[in-house]
N, C-alpha and C. Protein backbone atom coordinates (compact mmCIF):
# COMPACT_ATOMS: atom_id res chain seq x y z
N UNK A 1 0.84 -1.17 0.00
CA UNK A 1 0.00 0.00 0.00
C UNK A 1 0.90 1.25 0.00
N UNK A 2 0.29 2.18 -0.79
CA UNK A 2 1.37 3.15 -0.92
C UNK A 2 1.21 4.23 -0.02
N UNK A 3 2.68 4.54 0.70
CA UNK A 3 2.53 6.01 2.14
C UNK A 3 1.67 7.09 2.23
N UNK A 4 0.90 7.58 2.87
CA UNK A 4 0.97 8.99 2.38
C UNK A 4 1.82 9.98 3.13
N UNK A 5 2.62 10.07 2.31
CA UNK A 5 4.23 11.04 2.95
C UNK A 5 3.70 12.28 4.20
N UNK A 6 3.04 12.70 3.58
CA UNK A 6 2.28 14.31 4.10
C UNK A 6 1.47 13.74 5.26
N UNK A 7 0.73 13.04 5.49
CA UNK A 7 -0.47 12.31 6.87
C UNK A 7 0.89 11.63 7.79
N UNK A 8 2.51 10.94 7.27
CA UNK A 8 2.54 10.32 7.71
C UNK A 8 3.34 11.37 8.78
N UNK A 9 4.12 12.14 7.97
CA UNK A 9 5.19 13.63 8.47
C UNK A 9 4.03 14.36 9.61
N UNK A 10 3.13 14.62 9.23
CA UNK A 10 2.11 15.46 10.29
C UNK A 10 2.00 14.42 11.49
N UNK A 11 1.69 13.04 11.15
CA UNK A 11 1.30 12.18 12.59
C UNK A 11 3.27 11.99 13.47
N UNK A 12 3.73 12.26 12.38
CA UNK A 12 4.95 11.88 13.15
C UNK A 12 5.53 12.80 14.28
N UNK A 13 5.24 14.51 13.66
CA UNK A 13 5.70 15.78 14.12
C UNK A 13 4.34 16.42 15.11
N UNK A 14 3.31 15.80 15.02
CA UNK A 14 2.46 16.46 15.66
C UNK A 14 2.07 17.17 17.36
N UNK A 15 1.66 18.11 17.97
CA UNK A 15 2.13 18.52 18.41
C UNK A 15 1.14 19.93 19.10
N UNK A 16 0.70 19.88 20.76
CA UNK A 16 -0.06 20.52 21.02
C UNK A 16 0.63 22.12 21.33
N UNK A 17 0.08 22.80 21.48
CA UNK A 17 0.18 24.46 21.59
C UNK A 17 -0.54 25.04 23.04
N UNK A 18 0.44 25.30 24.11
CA UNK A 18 -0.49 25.26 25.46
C UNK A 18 -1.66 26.19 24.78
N UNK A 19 -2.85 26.56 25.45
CA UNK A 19 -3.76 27.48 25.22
C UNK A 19 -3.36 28.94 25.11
N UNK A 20 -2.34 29.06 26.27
CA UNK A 20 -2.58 30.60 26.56
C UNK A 20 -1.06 31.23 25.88
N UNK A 21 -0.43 30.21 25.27
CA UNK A 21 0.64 30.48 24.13
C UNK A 21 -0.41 30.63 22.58
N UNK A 22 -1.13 30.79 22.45
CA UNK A 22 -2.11 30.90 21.23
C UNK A 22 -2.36 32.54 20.90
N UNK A 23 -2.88 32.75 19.57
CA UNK A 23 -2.81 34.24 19.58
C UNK A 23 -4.13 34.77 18.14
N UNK A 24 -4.16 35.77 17.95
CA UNK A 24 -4.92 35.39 16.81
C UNK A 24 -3.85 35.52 15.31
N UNK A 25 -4.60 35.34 14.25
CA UNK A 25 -5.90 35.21 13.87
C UNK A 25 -6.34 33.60 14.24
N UNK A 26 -7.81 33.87 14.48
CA UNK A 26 -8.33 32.30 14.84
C UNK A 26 -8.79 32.02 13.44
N UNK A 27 -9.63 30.79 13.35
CA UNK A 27 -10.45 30.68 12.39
C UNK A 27 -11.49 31.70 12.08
N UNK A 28 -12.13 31.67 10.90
CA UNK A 28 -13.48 32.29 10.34
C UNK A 28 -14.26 31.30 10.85
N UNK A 29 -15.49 32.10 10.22
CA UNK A 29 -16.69 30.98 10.86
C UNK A 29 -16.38 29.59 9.81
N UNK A 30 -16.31 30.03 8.46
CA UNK A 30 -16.20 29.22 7.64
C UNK A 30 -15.30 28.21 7.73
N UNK A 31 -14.34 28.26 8.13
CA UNK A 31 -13.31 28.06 8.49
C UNK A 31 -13.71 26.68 9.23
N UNK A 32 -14.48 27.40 10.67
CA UNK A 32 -14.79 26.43 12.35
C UNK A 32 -15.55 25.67 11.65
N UNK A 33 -16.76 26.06 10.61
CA UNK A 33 -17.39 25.00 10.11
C UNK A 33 -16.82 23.66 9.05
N UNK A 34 -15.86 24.05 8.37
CA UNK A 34 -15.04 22.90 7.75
C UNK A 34 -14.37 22.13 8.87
N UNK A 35 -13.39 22.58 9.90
CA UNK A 35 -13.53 21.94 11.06
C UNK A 35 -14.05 21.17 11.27
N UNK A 36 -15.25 21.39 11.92
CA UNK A 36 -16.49 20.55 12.40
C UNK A 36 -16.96 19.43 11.58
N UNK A 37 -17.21 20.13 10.27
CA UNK A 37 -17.21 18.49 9.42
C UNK A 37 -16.39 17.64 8.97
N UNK A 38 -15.14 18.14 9.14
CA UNK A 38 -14.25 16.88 9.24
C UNK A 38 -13.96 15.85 10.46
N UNK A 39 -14.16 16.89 11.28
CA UNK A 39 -14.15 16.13 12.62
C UNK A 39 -15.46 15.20 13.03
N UNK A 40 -16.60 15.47 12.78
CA UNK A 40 -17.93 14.49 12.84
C UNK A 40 -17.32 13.01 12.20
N UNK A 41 -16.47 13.13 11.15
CA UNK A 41 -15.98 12.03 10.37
C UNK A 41 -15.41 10.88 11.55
N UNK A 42 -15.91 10.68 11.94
CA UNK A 42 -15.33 9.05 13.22
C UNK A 42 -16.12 7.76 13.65
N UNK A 43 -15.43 6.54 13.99
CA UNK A 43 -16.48 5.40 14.05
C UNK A 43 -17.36 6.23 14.79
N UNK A 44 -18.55 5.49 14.77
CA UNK A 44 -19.84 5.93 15.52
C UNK A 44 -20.78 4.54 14.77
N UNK A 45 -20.90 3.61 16.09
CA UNK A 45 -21.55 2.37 15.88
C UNK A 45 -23.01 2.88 16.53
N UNK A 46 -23.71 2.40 14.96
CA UNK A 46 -24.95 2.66 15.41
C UNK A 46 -25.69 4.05 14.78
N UNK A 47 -24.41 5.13 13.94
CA UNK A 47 -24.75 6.40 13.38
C UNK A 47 -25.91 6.70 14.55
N UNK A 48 -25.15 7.33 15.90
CA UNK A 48 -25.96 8.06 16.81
C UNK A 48 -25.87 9.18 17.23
N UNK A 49 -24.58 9.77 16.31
CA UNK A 49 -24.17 11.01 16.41
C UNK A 49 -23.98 11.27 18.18
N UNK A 50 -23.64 10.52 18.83
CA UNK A 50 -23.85 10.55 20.31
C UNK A 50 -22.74 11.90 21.06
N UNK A 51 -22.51 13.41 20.37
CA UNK A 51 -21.44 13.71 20.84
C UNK A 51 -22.25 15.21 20.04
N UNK A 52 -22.09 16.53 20.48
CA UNK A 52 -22.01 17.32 19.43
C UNK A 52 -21.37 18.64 19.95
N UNK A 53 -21.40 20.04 19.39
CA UNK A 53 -20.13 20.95 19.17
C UNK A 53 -20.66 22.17 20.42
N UNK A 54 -20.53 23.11 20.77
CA UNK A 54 -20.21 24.10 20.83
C UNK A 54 -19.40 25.45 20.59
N UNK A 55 -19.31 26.64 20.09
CA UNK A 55 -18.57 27.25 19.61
C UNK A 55 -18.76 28.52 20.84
N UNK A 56 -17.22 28.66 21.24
CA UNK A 56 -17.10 29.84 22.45
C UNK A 56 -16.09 30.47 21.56
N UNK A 57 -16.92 31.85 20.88
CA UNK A 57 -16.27 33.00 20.05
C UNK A 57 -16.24 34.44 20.46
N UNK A 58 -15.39 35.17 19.94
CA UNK A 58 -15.81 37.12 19.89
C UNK A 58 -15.89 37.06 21.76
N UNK A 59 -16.82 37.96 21.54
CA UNK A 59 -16.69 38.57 23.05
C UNK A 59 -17.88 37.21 24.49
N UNK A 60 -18.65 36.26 23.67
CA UNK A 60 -19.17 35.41 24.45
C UNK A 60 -18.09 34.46 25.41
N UNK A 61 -17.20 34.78 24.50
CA UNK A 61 -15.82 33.71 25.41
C UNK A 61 -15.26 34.43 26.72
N UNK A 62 -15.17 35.82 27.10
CA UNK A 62 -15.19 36.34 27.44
C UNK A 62 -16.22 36.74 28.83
N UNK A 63 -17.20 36.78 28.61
CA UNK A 63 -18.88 36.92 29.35
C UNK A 63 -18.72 35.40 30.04
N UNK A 64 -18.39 34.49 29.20
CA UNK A 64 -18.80 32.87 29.89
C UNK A 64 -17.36 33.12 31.00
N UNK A 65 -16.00 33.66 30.81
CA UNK A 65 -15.15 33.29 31.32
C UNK A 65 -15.08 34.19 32.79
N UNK A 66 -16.05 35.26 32.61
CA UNK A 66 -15.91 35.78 34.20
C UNK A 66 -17.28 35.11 34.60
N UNK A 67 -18.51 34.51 34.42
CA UNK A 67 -19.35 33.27 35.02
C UNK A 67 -18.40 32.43 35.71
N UNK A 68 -17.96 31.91 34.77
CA UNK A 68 -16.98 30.56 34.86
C UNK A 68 -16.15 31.23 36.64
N UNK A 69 -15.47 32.86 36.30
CA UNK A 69 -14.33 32.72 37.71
C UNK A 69 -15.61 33.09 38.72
N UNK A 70 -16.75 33.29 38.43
CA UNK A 70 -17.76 33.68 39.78
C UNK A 70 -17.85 32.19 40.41
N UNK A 71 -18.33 31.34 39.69
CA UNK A 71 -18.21 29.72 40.04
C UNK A 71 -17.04 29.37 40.59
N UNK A 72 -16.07 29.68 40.17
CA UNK A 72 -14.60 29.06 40.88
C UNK A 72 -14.23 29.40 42.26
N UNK A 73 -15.14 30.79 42.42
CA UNK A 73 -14.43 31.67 43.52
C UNK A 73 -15.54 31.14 44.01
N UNK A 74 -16.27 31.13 44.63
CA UNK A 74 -17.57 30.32 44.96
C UNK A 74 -17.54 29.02 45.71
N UNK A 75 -16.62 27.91 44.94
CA UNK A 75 -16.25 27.05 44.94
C UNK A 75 -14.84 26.84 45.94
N UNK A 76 -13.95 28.08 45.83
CA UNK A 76 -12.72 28.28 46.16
C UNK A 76 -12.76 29.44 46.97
N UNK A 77 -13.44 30.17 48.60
CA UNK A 77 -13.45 31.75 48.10
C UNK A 77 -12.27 32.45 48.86
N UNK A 78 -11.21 31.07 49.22
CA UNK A 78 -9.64 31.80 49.43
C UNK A 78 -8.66 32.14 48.36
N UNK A 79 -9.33 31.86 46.97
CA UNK A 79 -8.54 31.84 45.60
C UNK A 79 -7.57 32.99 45.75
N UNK A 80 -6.20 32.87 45.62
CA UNK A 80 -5.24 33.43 45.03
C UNK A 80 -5.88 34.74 44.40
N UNK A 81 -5.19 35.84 44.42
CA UNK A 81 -5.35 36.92 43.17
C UNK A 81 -5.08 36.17 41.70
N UNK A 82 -3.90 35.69 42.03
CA UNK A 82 -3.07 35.00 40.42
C UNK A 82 -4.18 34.58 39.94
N UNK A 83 -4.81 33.70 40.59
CA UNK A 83 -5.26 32.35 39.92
C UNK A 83 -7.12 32.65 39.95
N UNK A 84 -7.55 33.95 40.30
CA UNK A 84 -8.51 34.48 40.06
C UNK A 84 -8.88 35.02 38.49
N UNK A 85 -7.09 35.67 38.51
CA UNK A 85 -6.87 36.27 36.92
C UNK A 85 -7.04 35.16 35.82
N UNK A 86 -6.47 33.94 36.52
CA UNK A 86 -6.52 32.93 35.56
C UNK A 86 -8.19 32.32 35.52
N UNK A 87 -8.76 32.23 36.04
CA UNK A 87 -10.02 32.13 36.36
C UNK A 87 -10.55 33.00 34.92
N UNK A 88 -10.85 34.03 35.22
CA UNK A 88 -11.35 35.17 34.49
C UNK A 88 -11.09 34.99 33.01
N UNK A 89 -10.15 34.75 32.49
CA UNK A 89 -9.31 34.61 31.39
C UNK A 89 -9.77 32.33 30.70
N UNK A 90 -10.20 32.05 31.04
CA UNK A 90 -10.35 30.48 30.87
C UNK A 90 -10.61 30.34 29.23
N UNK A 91 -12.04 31.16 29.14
CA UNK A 91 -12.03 30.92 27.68
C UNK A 91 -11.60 31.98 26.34
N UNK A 92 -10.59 32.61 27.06
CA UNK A 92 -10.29 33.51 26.63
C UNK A 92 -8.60 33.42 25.99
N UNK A 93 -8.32 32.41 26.34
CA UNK A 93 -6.69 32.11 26.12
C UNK A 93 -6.13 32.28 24.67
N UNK A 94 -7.59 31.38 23.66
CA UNK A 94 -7.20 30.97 22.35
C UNK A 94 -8.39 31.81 22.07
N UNK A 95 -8.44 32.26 20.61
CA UNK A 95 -9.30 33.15 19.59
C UNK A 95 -10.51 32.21 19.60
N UNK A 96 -10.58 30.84 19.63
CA UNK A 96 -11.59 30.24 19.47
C UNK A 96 -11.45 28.61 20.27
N UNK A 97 -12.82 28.52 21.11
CA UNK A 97 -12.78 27.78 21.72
C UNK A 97 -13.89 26.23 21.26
N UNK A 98 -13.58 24.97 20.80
CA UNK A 98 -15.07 24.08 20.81
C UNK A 98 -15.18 23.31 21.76
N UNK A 99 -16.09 23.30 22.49
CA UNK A 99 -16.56 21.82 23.65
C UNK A 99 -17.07 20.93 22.86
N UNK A 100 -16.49 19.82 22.85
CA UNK A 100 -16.80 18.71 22.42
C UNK A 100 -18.10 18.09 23.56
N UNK A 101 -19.20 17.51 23.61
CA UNK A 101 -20.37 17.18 24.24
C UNK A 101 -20.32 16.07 23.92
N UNK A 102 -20.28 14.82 24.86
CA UNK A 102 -20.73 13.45 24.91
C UNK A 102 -22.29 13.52 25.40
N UNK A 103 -23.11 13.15 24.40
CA UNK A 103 -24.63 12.38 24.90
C UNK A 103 -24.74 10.98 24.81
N UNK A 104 -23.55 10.23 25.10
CA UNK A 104 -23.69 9.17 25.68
C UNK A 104 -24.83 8.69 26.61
N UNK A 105 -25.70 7.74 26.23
CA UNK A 105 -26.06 7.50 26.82
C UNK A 105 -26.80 5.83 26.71
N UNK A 106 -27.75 5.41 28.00
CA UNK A 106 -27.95 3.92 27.81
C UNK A 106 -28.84 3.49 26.42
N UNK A 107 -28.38 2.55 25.26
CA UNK A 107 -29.24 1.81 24.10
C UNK A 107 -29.41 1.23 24.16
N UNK A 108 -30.33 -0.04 23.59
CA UNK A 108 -30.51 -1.24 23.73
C UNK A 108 -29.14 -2.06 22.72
N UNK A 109 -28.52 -1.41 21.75
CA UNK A 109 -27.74 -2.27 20.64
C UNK A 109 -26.27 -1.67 21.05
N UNK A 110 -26.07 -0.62 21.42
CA UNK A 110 -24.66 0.29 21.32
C UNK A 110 -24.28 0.37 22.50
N UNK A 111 -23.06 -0.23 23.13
CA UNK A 111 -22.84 -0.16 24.62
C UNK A 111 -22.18 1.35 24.48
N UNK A 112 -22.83 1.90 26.05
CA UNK A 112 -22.18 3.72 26.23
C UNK A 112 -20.92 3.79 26.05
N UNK A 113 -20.04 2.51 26.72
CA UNK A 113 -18.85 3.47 26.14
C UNK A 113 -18.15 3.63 25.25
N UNK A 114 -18.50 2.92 24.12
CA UNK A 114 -18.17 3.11 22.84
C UNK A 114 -18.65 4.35 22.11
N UNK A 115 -19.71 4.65 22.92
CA UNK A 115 -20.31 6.18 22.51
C UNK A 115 -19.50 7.13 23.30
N UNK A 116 -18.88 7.20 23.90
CA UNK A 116 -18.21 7.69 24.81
C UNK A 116 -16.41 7.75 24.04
N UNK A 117 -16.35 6.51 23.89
CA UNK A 117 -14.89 6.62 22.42
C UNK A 117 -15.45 7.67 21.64
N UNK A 118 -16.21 7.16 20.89
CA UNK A 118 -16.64 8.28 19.50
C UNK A 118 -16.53 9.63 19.75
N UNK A 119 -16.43 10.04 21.33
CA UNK A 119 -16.68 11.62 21.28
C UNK A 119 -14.86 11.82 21.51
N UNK A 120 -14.28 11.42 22.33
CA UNK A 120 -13.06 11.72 21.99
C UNK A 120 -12.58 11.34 20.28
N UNK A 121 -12.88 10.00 19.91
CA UNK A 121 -11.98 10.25 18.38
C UNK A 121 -12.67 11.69 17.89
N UNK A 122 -13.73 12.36 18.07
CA UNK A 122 -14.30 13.84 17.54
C UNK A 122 -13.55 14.31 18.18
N UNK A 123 -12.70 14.69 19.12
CA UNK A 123 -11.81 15.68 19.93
C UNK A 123 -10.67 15.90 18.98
N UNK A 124 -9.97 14.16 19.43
CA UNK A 124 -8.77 14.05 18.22
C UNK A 124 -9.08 14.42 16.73
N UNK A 125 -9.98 14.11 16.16
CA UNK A 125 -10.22 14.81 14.68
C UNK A 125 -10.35 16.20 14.97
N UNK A 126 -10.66 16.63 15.53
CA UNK A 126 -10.89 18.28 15.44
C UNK A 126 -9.12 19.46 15.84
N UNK A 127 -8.87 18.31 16.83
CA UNK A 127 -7.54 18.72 16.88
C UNK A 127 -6.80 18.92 15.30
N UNK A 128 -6.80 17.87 14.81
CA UNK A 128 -6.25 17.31 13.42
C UNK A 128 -6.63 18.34 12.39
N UNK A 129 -8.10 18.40 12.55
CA UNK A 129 -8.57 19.11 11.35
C UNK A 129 -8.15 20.94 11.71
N UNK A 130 -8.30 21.31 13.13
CA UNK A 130 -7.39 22.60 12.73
C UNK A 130 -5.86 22.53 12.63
N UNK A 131 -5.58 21.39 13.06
CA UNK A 131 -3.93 21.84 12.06
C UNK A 131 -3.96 22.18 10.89
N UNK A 132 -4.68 20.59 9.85
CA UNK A 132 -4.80 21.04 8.76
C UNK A 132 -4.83 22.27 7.79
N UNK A 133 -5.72 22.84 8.85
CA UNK A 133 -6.47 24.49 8.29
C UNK A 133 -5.01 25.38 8.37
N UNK A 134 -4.23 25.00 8.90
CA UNK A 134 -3.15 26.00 9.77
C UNK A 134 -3.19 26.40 10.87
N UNK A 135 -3.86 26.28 11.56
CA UNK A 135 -3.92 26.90 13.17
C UNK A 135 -3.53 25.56 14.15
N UNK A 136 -3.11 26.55 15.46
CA UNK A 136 -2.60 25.27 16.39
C UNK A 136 -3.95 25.08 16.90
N UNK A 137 -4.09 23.96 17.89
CA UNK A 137 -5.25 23.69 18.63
C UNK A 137 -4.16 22.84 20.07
N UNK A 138 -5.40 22.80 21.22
CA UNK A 138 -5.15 22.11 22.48
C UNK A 138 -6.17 21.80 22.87
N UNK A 139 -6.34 20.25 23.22
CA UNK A 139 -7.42 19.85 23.66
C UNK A 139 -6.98 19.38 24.89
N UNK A 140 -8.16 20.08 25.92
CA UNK A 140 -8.34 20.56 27.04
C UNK A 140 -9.61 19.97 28.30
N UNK A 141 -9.16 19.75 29.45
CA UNK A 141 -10.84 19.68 30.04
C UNK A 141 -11.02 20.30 30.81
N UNK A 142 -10.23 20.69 32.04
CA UNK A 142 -10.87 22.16 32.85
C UNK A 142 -11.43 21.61 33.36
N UNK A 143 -11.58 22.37 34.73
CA UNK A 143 -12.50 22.03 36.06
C UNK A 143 -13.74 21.98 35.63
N UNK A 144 -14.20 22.98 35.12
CA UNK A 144 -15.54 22.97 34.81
C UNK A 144 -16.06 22.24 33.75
N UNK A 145 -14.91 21.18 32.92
CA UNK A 145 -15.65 20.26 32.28
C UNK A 145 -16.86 19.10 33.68
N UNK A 146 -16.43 19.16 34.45
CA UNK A 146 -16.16 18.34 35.40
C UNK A 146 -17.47 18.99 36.29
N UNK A 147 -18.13 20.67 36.21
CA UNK A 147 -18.81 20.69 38.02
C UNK A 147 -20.10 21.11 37.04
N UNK A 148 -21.29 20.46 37.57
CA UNK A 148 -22.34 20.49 36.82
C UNK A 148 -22.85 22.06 36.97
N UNK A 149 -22.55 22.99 38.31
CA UNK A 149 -22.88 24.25 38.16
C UNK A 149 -22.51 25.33 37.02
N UNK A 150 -21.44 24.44 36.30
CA UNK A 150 -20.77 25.54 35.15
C UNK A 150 -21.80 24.71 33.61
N UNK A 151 -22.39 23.85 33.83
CA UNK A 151 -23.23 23.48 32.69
C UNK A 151 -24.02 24.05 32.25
N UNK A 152 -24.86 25.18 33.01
CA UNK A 152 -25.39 25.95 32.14
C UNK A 152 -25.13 27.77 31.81
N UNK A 153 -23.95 27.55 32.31
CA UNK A 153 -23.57 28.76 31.34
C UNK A 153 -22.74 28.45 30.02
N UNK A 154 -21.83 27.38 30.50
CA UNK A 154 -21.51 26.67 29.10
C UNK A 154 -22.40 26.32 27.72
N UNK A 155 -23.93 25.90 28.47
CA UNK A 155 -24.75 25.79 27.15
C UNK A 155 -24.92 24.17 27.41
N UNK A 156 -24.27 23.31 28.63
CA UNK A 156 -24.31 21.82 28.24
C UNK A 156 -25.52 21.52 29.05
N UNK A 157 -26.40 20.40 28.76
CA UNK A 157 -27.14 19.79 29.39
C UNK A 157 -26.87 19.06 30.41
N UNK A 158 -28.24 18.69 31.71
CA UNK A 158 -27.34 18.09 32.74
C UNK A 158 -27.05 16.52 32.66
N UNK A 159 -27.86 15.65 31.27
CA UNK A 159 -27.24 14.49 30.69
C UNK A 159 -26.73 14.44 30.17
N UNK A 160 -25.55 15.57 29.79
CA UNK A 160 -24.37 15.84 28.80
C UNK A 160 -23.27 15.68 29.37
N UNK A 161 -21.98 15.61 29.13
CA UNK A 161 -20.87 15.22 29.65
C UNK A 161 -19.96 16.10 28.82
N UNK A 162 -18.56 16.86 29.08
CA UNK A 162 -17.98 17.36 28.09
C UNK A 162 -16.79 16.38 28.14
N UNK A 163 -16.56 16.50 26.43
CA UNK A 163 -15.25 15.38 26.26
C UNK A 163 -14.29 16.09 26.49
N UNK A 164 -14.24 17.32 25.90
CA UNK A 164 -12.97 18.36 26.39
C UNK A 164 -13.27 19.53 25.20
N UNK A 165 -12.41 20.69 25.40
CA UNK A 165 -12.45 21.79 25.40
C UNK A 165 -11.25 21.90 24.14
N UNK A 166 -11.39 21.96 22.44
CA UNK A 166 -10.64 21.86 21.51
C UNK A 166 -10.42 23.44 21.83
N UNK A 167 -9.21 24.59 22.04
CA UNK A 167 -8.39 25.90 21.71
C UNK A 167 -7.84 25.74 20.80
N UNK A 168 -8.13 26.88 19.73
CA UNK A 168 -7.91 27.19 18.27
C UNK A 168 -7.52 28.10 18.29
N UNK A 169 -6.21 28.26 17.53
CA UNK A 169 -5.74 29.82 17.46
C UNK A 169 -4.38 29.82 16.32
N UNK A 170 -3.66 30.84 16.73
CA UNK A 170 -2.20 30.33 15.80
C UNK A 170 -1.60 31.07 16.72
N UNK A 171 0.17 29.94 16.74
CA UNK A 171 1.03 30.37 17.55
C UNK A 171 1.57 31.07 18.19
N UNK A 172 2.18 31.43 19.06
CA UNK A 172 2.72 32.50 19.58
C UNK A 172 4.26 31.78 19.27
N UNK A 173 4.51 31.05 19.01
CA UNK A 173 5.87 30.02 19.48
C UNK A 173 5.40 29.01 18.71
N UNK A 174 7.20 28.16 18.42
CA UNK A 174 6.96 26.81 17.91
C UNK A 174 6.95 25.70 18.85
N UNK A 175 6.25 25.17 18.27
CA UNK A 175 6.23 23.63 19.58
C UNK A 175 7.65 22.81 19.48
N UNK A 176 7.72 22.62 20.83
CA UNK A 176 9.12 21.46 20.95
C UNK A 176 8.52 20.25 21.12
N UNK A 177 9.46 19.46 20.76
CA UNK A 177 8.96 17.91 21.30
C UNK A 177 9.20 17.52 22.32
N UNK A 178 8.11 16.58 23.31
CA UNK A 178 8.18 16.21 24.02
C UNK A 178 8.30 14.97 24.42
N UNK A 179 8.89 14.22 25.35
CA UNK A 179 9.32 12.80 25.57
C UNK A 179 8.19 12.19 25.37
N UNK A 180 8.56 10.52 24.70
CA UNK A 180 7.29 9.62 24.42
C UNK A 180 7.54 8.60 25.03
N UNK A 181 6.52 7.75 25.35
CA UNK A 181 7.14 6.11 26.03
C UNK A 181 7.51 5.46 24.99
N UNK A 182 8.56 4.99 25.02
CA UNK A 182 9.02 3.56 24.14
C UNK A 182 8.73 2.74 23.97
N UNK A 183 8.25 2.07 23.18
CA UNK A 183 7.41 1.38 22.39
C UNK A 183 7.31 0.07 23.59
N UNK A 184 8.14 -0.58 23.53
CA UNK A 184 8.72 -1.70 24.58
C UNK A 184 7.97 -1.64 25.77
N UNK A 185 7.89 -0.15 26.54
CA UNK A 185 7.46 0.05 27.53
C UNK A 185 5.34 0.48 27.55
N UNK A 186 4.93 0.03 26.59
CA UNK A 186 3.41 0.67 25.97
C UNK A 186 2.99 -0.89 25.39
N UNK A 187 3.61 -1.59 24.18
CA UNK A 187 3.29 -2.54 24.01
C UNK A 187 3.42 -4.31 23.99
N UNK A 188 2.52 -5.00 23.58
CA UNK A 188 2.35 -6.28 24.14
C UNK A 188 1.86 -7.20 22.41
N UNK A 189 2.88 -7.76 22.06
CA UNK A 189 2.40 -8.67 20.79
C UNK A 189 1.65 -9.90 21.34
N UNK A 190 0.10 -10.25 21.23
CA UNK A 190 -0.13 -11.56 22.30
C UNK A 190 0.58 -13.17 21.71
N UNK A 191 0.57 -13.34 22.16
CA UNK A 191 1.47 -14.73 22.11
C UNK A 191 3.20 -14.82 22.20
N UNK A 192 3.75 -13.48 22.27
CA UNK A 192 4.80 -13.46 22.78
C UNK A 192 5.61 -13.43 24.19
């Protein structure tokens, strides 16, 4: 079967961008929407679409991200100054933010957590697909993937789950590489 040189160089070099090293220009809308449909592209047993998008743009990223530090401080109300600022600033790091949404949930034919895979391989494709475009991305989960009080300013339902938090932007900096496990130490041929 013949390589594909270009898929194989990108999977080889690939490579996250912290969030708050991100800068603009972000994507267009047009742009987030080619995104998005490349990224829907993943197994999904059962075509249940069990996972879908959010878009935190412009100045809403902003509005959600001082909600977001009222909840934290709330939650926390000896918080640091620092880490108040960081609070405040959450969805604000990268030009454009997507929550990936697991609606995983119980079927009679499709066990959940395979619906539950499907929404991360949508994380990892979306990662992928804004490289493609040119922009870095970081996929992310944050406390508040995690505390059901931040679900509805986020927009998620309370049978929703977030898979994580895709940041879109372009660089501030180039990415270095970082150490990997060795193969030896990760895998297992069975019968050997």
């Amino acid at each position: 079967m013949p390589v594909n040189a270009a898929l194989k160089t990108y999977l080889e070099t690939r490579r996250s961008i912290p969030a708050f090293q991100m800068t603009e220009p972000g994507p267009s809308r047009a742009e987030i929407e080619e995104m998005l449909k490349l990224a829907r592209r993943v197994p999904d047993h059962g075509k249940l679409a069990p996972w879908r998008f959010i878009v935190y743009a412009g100045a809403e990223r902003e509005r959600i991200s001082l909600e977001l530090a009222d909840i934290a401080m709330a939650n926390k109300p000896d918080m640091a100054v620092d880490m108040i600022a960081v609070e405040k600033s959450r969805l604000t790091r990268a030009p454009v933010v997507i929550a990936v949404v697991s609606r995983a949930a119980p079927h009679p034919k499709i066990p959940e957590w395979e619906q539950i895979m499907s929404a991360g391989a949508v994380c990892l494709n979306l990662v992928m697909a804004a490289n493609a475009l040119g922009y870095c991305s970081n996929w992310l989960s944050e406390w508040f993937a995690f505390d059901e009080k931040a679900y509805p300013v986020l927009g998620v339902a309370t049978e929703e789950k977030v898979a994580g938090f895709i940041h879109i932007g372009s660089p501030k900096i180039q990415p270095v590489e970082r150490p990997r496990p060795d193969l030896a130490d990760i895998v297992t041929f069975a019968g050997e």
